[in-house]
Protein backbone atom coordinates (compact mmCIF):
# COMPACT_ATOMS: atom_id res chain seq x y z
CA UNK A 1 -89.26 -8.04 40.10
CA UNK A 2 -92.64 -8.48 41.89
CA UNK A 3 -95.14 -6.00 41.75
CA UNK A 4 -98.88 -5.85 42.38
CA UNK A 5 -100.24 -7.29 39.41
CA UNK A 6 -99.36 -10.53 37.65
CA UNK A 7 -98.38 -11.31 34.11
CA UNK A 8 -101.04 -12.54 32.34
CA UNK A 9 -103.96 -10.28 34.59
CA UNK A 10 -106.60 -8.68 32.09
CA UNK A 11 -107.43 -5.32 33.26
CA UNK A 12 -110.62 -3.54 32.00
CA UNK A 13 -110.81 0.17 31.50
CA UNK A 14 -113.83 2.56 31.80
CA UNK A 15 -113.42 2.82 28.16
CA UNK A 16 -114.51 -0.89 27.49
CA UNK A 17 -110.94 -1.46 26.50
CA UNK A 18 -109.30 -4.52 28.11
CA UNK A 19 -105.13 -4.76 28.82
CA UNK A 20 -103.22 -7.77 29.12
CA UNK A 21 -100.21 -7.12 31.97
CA UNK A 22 -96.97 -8.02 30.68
CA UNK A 23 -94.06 -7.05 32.88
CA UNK A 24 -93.29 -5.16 35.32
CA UNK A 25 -91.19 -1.78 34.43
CA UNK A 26 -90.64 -0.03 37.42
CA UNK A 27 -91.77 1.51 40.58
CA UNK A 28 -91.92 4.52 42.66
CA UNK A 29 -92.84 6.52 45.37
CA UNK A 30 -96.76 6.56 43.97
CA UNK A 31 -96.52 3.13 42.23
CA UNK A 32 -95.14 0.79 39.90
CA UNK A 33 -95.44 0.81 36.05
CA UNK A 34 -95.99 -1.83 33.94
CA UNK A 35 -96.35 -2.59 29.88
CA UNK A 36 -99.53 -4.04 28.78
CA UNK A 37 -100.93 -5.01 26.18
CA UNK A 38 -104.14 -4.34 23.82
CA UNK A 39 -105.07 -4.34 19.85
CA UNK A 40 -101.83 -5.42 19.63
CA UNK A 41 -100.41 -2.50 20.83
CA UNK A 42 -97.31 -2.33 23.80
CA UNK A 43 -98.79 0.54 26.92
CA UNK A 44 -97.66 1.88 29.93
CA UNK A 45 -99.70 0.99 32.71
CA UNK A 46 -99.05 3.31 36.47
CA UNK A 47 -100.61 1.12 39.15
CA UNK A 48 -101.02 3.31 42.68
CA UNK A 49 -100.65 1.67 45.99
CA UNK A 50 -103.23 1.52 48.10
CA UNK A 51 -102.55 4.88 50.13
CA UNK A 52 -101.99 6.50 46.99
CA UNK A 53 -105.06 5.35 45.10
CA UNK A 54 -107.08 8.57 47.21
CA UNK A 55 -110.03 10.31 45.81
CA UNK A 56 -108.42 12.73 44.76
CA UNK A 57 -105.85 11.14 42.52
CA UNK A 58 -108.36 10.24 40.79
CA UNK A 59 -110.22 13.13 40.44
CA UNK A 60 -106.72 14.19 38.62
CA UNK A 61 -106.58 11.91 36.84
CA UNK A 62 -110.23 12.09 35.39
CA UNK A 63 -110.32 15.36 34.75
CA UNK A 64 -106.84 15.10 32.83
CA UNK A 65 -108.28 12.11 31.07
CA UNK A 66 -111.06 13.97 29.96
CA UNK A 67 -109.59 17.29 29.10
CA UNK A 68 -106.11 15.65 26.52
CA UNK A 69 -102.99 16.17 26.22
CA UNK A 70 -101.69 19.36 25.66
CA UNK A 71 -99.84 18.43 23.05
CA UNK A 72 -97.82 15.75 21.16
CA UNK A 73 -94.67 16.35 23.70
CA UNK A 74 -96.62 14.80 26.73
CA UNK A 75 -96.98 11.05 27.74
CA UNK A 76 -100.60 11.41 28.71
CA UNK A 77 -103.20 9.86 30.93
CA UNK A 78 -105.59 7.80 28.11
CA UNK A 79 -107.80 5.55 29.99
CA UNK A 80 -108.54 5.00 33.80
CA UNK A 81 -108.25 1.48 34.83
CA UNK A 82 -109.77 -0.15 38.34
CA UNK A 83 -108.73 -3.45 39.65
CA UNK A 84 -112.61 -4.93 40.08
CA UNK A 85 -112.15 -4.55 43.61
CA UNK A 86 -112.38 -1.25 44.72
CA UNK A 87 -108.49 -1.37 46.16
CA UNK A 88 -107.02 0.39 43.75
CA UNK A 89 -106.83 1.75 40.01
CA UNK A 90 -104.23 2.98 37.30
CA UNK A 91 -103.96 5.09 34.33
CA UNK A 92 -103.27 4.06 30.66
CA UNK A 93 -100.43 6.23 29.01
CA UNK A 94 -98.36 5.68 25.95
CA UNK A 95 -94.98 3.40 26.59
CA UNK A 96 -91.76 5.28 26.13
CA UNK A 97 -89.30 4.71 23.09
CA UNK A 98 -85.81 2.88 24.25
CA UNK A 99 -83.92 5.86 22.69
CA UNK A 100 -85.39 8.43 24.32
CA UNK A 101 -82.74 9.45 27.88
CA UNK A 102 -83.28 11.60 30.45
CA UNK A 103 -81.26 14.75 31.52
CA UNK A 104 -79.39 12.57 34.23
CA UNK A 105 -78.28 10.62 31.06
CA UNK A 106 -76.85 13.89 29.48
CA UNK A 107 -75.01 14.87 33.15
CA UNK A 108 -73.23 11.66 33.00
CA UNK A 109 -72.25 11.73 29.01
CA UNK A 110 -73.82 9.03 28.62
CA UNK A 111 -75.99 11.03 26.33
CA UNK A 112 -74.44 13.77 24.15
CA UNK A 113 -76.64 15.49 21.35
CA UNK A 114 -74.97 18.48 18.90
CA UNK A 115 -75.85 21.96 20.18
CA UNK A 116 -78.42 22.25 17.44
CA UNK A 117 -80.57 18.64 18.95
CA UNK A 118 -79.82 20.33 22.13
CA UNK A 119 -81.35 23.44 21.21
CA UNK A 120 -84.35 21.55 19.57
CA UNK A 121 -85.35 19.76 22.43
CA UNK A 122 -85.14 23.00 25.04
CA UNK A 123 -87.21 24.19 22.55
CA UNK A 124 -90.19 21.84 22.49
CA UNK A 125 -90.00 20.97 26.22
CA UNK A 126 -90.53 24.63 26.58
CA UNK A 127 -93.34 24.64 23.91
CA UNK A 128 -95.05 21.73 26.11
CA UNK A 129 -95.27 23.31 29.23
CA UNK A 130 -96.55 26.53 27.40
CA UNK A 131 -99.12 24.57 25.70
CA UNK A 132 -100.13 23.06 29.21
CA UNK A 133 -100.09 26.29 30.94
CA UNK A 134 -102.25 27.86 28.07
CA UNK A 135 -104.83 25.11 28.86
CA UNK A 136 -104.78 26.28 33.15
CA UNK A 137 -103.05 23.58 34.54
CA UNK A 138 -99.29 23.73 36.50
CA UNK A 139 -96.87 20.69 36.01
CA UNK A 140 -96.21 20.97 40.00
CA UNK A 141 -92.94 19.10 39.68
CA UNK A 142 -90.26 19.93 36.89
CA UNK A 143 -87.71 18.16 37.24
CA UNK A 144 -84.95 15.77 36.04
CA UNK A 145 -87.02 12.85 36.73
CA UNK A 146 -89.92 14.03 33.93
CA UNK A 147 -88.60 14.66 30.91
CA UNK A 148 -86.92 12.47 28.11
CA UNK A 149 -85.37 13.56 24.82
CA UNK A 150 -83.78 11.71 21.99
CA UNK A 151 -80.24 13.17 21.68
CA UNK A 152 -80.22 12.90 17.77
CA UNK A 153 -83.18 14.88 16.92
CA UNK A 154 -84.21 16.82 19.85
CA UNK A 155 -87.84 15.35 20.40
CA UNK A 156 -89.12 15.71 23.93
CA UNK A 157 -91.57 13.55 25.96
CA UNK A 158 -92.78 14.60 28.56
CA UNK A 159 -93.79 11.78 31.18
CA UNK A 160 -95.37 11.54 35.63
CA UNK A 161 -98.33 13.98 34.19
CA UNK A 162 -100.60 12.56 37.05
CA UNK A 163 -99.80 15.24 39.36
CA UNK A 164 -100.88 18.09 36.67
CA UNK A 165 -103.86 20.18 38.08
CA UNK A 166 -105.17 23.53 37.78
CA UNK A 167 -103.82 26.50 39.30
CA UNK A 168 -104.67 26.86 43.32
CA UNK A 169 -106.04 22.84 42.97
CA UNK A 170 -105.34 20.78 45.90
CA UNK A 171 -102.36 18.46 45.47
CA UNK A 172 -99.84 17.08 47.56
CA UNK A 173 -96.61 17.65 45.22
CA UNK A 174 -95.14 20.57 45.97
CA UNK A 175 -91.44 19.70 43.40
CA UNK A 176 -88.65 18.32 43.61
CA UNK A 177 -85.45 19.62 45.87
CA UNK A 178 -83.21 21.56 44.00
CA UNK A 179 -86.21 22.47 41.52
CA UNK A 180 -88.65 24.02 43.31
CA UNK A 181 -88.99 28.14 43.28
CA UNK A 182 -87.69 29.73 47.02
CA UNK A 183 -91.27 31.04 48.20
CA UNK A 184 -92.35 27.20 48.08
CA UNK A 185 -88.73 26.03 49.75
CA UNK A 186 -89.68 28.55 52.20
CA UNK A 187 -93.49 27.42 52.52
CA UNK A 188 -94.84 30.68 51.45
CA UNK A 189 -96.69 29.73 48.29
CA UNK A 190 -98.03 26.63 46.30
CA UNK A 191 -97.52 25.36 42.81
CA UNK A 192 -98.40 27.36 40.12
CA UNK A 193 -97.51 28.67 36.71
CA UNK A 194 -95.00 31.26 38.19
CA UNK A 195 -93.36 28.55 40.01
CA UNK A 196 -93.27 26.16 37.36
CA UNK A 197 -91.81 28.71 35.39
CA UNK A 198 -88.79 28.80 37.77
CA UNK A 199 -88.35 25.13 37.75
CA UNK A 200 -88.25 25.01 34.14
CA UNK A 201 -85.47 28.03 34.17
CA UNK A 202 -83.54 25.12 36.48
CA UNK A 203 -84.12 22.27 34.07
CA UNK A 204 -82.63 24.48 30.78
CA UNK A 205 -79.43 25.33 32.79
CA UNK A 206 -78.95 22.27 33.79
CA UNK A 207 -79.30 21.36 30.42
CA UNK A 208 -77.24 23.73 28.52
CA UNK A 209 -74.59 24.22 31.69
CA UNK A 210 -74.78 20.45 33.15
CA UNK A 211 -74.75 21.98 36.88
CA UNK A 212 -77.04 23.74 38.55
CA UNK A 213 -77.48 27.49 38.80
CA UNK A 214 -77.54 28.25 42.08
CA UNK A 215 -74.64 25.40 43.49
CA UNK A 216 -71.19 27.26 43.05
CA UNK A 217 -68.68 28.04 45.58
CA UNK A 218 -71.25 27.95 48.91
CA UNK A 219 -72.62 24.44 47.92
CA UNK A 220 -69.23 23.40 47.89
CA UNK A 221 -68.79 24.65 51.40
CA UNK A 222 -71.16 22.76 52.67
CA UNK A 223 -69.71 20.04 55.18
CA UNK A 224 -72.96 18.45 55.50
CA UNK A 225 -75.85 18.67 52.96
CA UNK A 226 -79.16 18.99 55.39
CA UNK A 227 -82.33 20.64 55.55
CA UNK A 228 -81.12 23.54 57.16
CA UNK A 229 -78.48 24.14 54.51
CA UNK A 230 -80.39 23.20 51.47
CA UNK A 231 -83.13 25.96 52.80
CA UNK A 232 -80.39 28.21 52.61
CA UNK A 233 -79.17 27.64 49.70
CA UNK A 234 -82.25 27.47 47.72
CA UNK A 235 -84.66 29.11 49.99
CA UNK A 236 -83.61 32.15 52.01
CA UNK A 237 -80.63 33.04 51.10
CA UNK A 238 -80.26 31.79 47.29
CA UNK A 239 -77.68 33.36 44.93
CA UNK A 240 -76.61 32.67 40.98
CA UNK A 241 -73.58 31.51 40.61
CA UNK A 242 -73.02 33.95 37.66
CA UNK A 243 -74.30 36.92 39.36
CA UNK A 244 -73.02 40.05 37.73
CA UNK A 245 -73.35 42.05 41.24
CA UNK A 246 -71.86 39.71 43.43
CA UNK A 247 -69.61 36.88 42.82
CA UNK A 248 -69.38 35.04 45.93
CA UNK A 249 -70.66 32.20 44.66
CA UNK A 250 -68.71 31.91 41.56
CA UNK A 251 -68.48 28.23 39.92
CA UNK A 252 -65.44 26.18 41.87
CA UNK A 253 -62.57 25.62 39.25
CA UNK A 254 -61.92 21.50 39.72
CA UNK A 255 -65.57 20.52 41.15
CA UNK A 256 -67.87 23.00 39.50
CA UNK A 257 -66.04 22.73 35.36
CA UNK A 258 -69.25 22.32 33.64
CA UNK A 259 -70.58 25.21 34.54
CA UNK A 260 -67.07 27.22 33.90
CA UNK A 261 -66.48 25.59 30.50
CA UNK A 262 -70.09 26.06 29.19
CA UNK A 263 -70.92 29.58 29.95
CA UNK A 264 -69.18 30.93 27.39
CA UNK A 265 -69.98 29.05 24.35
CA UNK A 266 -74.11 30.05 24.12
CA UNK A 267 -74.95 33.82 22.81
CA UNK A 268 -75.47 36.71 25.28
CA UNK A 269 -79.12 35.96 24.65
CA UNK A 270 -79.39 32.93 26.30
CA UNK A 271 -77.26 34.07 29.26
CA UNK A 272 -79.33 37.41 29.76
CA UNK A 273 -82.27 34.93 30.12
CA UNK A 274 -80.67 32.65 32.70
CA UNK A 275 -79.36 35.64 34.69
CA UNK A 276 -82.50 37.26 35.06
CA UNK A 277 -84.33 34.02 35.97
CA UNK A 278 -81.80 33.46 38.77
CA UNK A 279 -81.40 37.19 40.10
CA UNK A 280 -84.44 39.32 39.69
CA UNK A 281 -86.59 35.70 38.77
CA UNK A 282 -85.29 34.40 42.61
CA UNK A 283 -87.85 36.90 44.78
CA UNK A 284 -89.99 38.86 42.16
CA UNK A 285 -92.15 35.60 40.81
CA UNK A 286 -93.99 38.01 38.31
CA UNK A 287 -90.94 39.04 36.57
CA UNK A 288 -89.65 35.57 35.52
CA UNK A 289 -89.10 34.47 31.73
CA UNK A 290 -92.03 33.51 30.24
CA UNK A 291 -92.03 30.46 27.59
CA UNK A 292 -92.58 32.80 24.77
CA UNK A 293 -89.06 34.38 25.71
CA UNK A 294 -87.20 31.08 25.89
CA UNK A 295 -88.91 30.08 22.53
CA UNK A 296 -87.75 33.18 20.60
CA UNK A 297 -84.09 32.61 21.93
CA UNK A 298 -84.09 28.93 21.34
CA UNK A 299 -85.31 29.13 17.79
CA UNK A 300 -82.66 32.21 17.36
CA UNK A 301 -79.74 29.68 18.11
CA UNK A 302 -81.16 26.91 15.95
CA UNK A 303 -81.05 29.14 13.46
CA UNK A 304 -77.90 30.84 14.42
CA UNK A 305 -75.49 27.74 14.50
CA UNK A 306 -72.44 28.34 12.47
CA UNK A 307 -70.08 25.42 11.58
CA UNK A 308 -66.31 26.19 11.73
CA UNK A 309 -64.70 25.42 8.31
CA UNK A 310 -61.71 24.55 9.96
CA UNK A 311 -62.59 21.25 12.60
CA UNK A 312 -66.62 21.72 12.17
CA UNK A 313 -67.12 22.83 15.32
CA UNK A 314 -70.70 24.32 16.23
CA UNK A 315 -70.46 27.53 17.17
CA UNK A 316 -73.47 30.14 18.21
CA UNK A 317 -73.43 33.76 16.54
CA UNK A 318 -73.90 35.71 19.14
CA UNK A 319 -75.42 39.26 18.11
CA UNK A 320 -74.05 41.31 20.69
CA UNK A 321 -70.45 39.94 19.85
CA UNK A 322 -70.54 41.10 16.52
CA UNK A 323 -72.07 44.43 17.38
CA UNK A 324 -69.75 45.41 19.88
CA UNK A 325 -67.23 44.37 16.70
CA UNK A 326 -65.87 41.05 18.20
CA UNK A 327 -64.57 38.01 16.33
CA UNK A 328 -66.09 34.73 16.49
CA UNK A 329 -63.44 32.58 17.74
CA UNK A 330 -64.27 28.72 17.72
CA UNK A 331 -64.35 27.20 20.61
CA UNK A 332 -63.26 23.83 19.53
CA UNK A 333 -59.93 25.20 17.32
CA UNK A 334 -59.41 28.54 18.19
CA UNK A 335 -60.06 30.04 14.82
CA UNK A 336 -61.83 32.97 13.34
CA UNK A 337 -65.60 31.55 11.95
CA UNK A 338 -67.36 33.83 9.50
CA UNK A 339 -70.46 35.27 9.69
CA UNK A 340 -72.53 34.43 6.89
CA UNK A 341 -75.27 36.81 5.29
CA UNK A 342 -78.46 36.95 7.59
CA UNK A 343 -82.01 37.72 7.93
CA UNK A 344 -83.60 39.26 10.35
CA UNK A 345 -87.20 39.15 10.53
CA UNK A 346 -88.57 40.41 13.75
CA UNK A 347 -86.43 39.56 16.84
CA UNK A 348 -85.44 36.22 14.70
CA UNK A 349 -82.37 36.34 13.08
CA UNK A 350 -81.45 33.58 10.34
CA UNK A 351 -77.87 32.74 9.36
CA UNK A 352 -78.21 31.99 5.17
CA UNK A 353 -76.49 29.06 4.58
CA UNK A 354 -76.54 26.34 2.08
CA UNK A 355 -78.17 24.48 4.79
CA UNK A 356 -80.50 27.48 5.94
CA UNK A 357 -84.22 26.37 5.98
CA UNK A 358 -86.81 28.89 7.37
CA UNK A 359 -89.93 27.99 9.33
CA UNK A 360 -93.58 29.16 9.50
CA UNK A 361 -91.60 30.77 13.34
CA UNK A 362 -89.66 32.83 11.52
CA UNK A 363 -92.68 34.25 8.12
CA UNK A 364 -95.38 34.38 10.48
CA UNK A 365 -94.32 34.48 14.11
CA UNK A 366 -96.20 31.25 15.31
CA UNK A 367 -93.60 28.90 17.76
CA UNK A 368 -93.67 26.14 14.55
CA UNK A 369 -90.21 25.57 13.73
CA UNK A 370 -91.27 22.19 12.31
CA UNK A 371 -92.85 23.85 8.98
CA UNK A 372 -90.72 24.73 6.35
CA UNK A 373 -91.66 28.29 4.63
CA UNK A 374 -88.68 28.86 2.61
CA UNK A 375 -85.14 27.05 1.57
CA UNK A 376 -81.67 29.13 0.81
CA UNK A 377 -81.10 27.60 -2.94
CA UNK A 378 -78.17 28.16 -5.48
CA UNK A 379 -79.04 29.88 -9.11
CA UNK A 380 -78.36 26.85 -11.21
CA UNK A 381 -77.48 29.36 -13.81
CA UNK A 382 -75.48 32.00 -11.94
CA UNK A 383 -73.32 29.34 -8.54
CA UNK A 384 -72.57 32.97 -7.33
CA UNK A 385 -76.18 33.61 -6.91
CA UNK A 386 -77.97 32.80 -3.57
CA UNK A 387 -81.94 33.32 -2.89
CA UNK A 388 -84.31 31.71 -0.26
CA UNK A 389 -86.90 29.59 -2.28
CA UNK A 390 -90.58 30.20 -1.26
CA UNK A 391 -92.15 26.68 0.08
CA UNK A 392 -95.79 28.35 1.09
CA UNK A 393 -99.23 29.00 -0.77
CA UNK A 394 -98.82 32.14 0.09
CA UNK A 395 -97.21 35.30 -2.38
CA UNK A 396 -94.26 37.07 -0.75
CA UNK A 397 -93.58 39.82 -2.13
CA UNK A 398 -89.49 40.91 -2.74
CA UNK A 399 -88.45 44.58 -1.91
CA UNK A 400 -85.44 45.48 -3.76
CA UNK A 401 -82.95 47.67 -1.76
CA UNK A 402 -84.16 50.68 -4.47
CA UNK A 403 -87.35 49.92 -3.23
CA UNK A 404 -89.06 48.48 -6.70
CA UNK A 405 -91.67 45.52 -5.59
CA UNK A 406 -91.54 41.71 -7.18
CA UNK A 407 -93.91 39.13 -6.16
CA UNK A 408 -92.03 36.02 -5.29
CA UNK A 409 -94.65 33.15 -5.57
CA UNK A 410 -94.74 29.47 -4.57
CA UNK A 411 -91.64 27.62 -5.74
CA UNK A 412 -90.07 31.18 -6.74
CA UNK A 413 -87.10 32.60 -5.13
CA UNK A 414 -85.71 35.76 -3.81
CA UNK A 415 -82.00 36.77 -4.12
CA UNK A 416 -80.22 37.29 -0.99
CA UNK A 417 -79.06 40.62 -1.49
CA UNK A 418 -77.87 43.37 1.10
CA UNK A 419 -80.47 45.39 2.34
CA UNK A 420 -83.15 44.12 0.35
CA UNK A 421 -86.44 42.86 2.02
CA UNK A 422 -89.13 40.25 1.98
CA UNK A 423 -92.38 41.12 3.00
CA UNK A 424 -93.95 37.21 4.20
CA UNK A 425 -97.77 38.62 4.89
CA UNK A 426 -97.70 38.87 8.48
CA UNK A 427 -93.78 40.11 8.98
CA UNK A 428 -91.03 41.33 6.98
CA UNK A 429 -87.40 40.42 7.20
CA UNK A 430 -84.47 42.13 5.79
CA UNK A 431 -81.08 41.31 4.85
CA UNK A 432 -77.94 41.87 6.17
C-alpha cells in the first residue's frame, strides 16, 4: 500500500522529538495513518493531504495538543509533525491495541462481550465524552467509525479526535449519516454538546440493541435509500421504533430481530432512557439525557447483573419488575432467578453477592467504578453470615435496624442485615 511518506522517512516534531515511518496503516477521507517509531516506542502517525492540511486543521489540532486529553479513554493528539516543506503536517497519537474492535465488529458477531463488559464499556465511553464536554469542546462526529472497546473487559478508546473543537468553533464536520441529531440533518444548527449528546444516545442503542433506533418498519419500506428519504427518516419526519404513542414504525419481525430480541432483556431503566432520547430527545435538544444519567444507569446494571443458577445466564434485575411484583424469568432457560439481598445507596442499587464489590460510585457518588470501597465477605466463623468488608481510610459507621450506631473501620465489616444501614461519609445506603 503506497502512501505519502516512505518507510524509513525521519519526521521531526515541534517537540524536538524525531519518528522513524514504518508502515503504512490506513487511509481516509482526511489522510492516511501510519506507525512510527521513536525511543523505541510503536505511534500512530495521521498524515493530511494537501487540501486537508488547511490552517485551520491545524489550529485544531494545536490547541488540542496544547490543552490534553480529556482523559485516559481518548487516543489523543501528542505532538504536531510538519514535513520540512511547508506541504503538509500530521499529528502524533498513541497506536491502537490489536484487541481492541469496533462496534461494526460487535454488529457482525464477530465481537461478543458478556452483558457486564458490555455495560463497562457504555459506561466509560460515556464517561469520555463527559469528561471532554466538561473541558468545552464537542466530539462533532460520534459515530461507529470512533470508538473501539475490548470485548473482555469493557475498556474504551476513543480515536479521529482531530475534529474536536469548542462549542460554536468553525469546523467542517458536521457527523456522520445515521448519527447526526435532526436540526443538523435538516441544516438548522451546528455541532455542539446537545447534538453530540444525541449521537451518543445512537451509538449506546446500537450497542445494546445492534440496530438502530430510528430504522424499523419505514426504513424497510424504503425502495431506494436517497437523500430525500434518509432526510425523512432522520430529519423531518423521524420516529422511534419503540415509540409508546405510535407504533408505526415498529421493528420488522425477519429483517429488524436484533432490535425485537434485545429490547426486552435490559431493565426498564435503560429503556426509559432510550425512549426519551428518541421521542421527546428528537425535537426538544435541551431535554436530552445527559452523561450523568447514562452513568447512573450503566453502573446500576453492572451492579445489578444476576447469574441464573440454572444455565448461568446474565440476567439484569430490573427494579420496576420486582416492584410491580414480577418474576425474573431468564432469558436464556426460562427459569425463575432470585433476587439476592441489595443495597441501595442513593439511586444505586447493589445486588450482594459473593461476587459483589462496591466502588468509590456507589460510597461517595463520584462516576469511579474502578475503585473498590467495600467487598461482600463470608464470616469465617458463622458461613451463614454475610457483611460488606470496608476497603477505604475512611470510618463508616453501621446503623443497626434498632437504630444503635457501630463504627465499621478499615478492614472491618458490616453484616448484611434487613433494614439496617451504612452511613459511607458522603451517602448512606440501606439494605433490603
Amino acid at each position: 500500500m503506497d502512501g505519502q511518506l516512505k518507510a524509513g522517512t525521519v519526521l521531526t516534531a515541534e517537540s524536538g522529538t524525531k519518528y522513524k515511518v514504518r508502515e503504512m496503516l490506513g487511509s481516509g477521507g482526511q489522510g492516511e495513518v501510519y506507525a512510527v517509531e521513536s525511543g523505541g516506542r510503536t505511534y500512530a502517525l495521521k498524515w493530511y493531504y494537501k487540501n486537508t492540511a488547511t490552517e485551520n486543521q491545524r489550529e485544531i489540532l494545536d490547541n488540542l495538543v496544547q490543552k490534553g486529553k480529556p482523559d485516559d479513554s481518548f487516543l489523543w493528539p501528542e505532538d504536531m509533525v510538519e514535513d520540512g516543506k511547508g506541504s503538509s503536517f500530521g499529528y502524533i497519537m498513541p497506536l491502537r491495541p490489536k484487541n481492541y474492535k469496533s462496534i461494526v465488529d460487535m454488529m457482525k458477531r464477530k465481537a461478543e462481550p458478556s452483558f457486564y463488559c458490555l455495560c463497562r464499556a457504555a459506561y466509560h465511553l460515556t464517561k469520555g465524552y463527559n469528561a471532554l464536554h466538561g473541558k468545552g469542546f464537542s466530539y462533532r462526529d460520534i459515530s461507529f467509525g470512533n470508538a473501539f472497546f475490548d470485548p473482555d473487559t469493557g475498556d474504551v478508546l476513543i480515536c479521529d479526535n482531530d475534529n474536536v473543537s469548542y462549542n460554536g468553533a468553525k469546523s467542517g464536520v458536521y457527523g456522520t449519516p445515521r448519527f447526526m441529531a435532526p436540526e443538523i440533518v435538516l441544516g438548522r444548527a451546528k455541532p455542539s454538546r446537545n447534538t453530540d449528546l444525541f449521537s451518543l444516545a445512537v451509538l449506546l442503542f446500537y450497542m445494546f440493541m445492534l440496530n438502530h433506533p430510528l430504522e424499523g418498519r419505514r426504513e424497510a419500506q424504503i425502495k431506494c435509500m436517497d437523500i430525500h428519504a434518509m432526510n425523512r427518516l432522520y430529519g423531518t419526519d423521524p420516529l422511534f421504533i419503540f415509540d409508546p404513542d405510535n407504533k408505526d414504525n415498529r421493528p420488522v419481525a425477519g429483517y429488524q430481530d436484533n432490535a425485537l430480541i434485545f429490547w426486552d432483556l435490559y431493565p426498564q431503566q435503560l429503556k426509559d432512557l432510550f425512549t426519551t432520547s428518541f421521542t421527546v430527545g428528537l425535537r426538544e435538544p435541551n431535554r436530552r439525557i445527559t452523561e450523568s444519567r447514562w452513568l447512573e444507569t450503566f453502573a446500576n446494571m453492572m451492579s445489578g447483573i444476576m447469574i441464573c443458577p440454572h444455565c448461568g445466564a446474565e440476567v439484569f434485575y430490573d427494579a420496576a419488575k420486582e416492584a410491580a411484583g414480577a418474576a425474573h424469568v431468564c432469558w436464556g432457560c426460562q427459569n425463575t432467578v432470585p433476587v439476592p439481598a441489595k443495597i441501595v445507596v442513593g439511586r444505586s442499587t447493589v445486588l450482594l453477592t459473593d461476587r459483589t464489590r462496591l466502588y468509590r460510585h456507589h460510597t461517595d457518588g463520584s462516576y469511579d467504578m474502578e475503585t473498590v470501597a467495600g467487598e461482600v465477605v463470608q464470616n469465617p466463623k458463622n458461613p451463614g453470615l454475610w457483611g460488606i468488608r470496608n476497603l477505604t481510610r475512611q470510618n463508616w459507621t453501621y446503623i443497626r435496624p434498632d437504630g444503635t450506631q457501630v463504627p465499621v473501620e478499615q478492614g472491618r465489616t458490616a453484616a448484611i442485615v434487613k433494614d439496617a444501614q451504612i452511613d459511607f461519609g458522603q451517602l448512606k445506603g440501606e439494605f433490603r
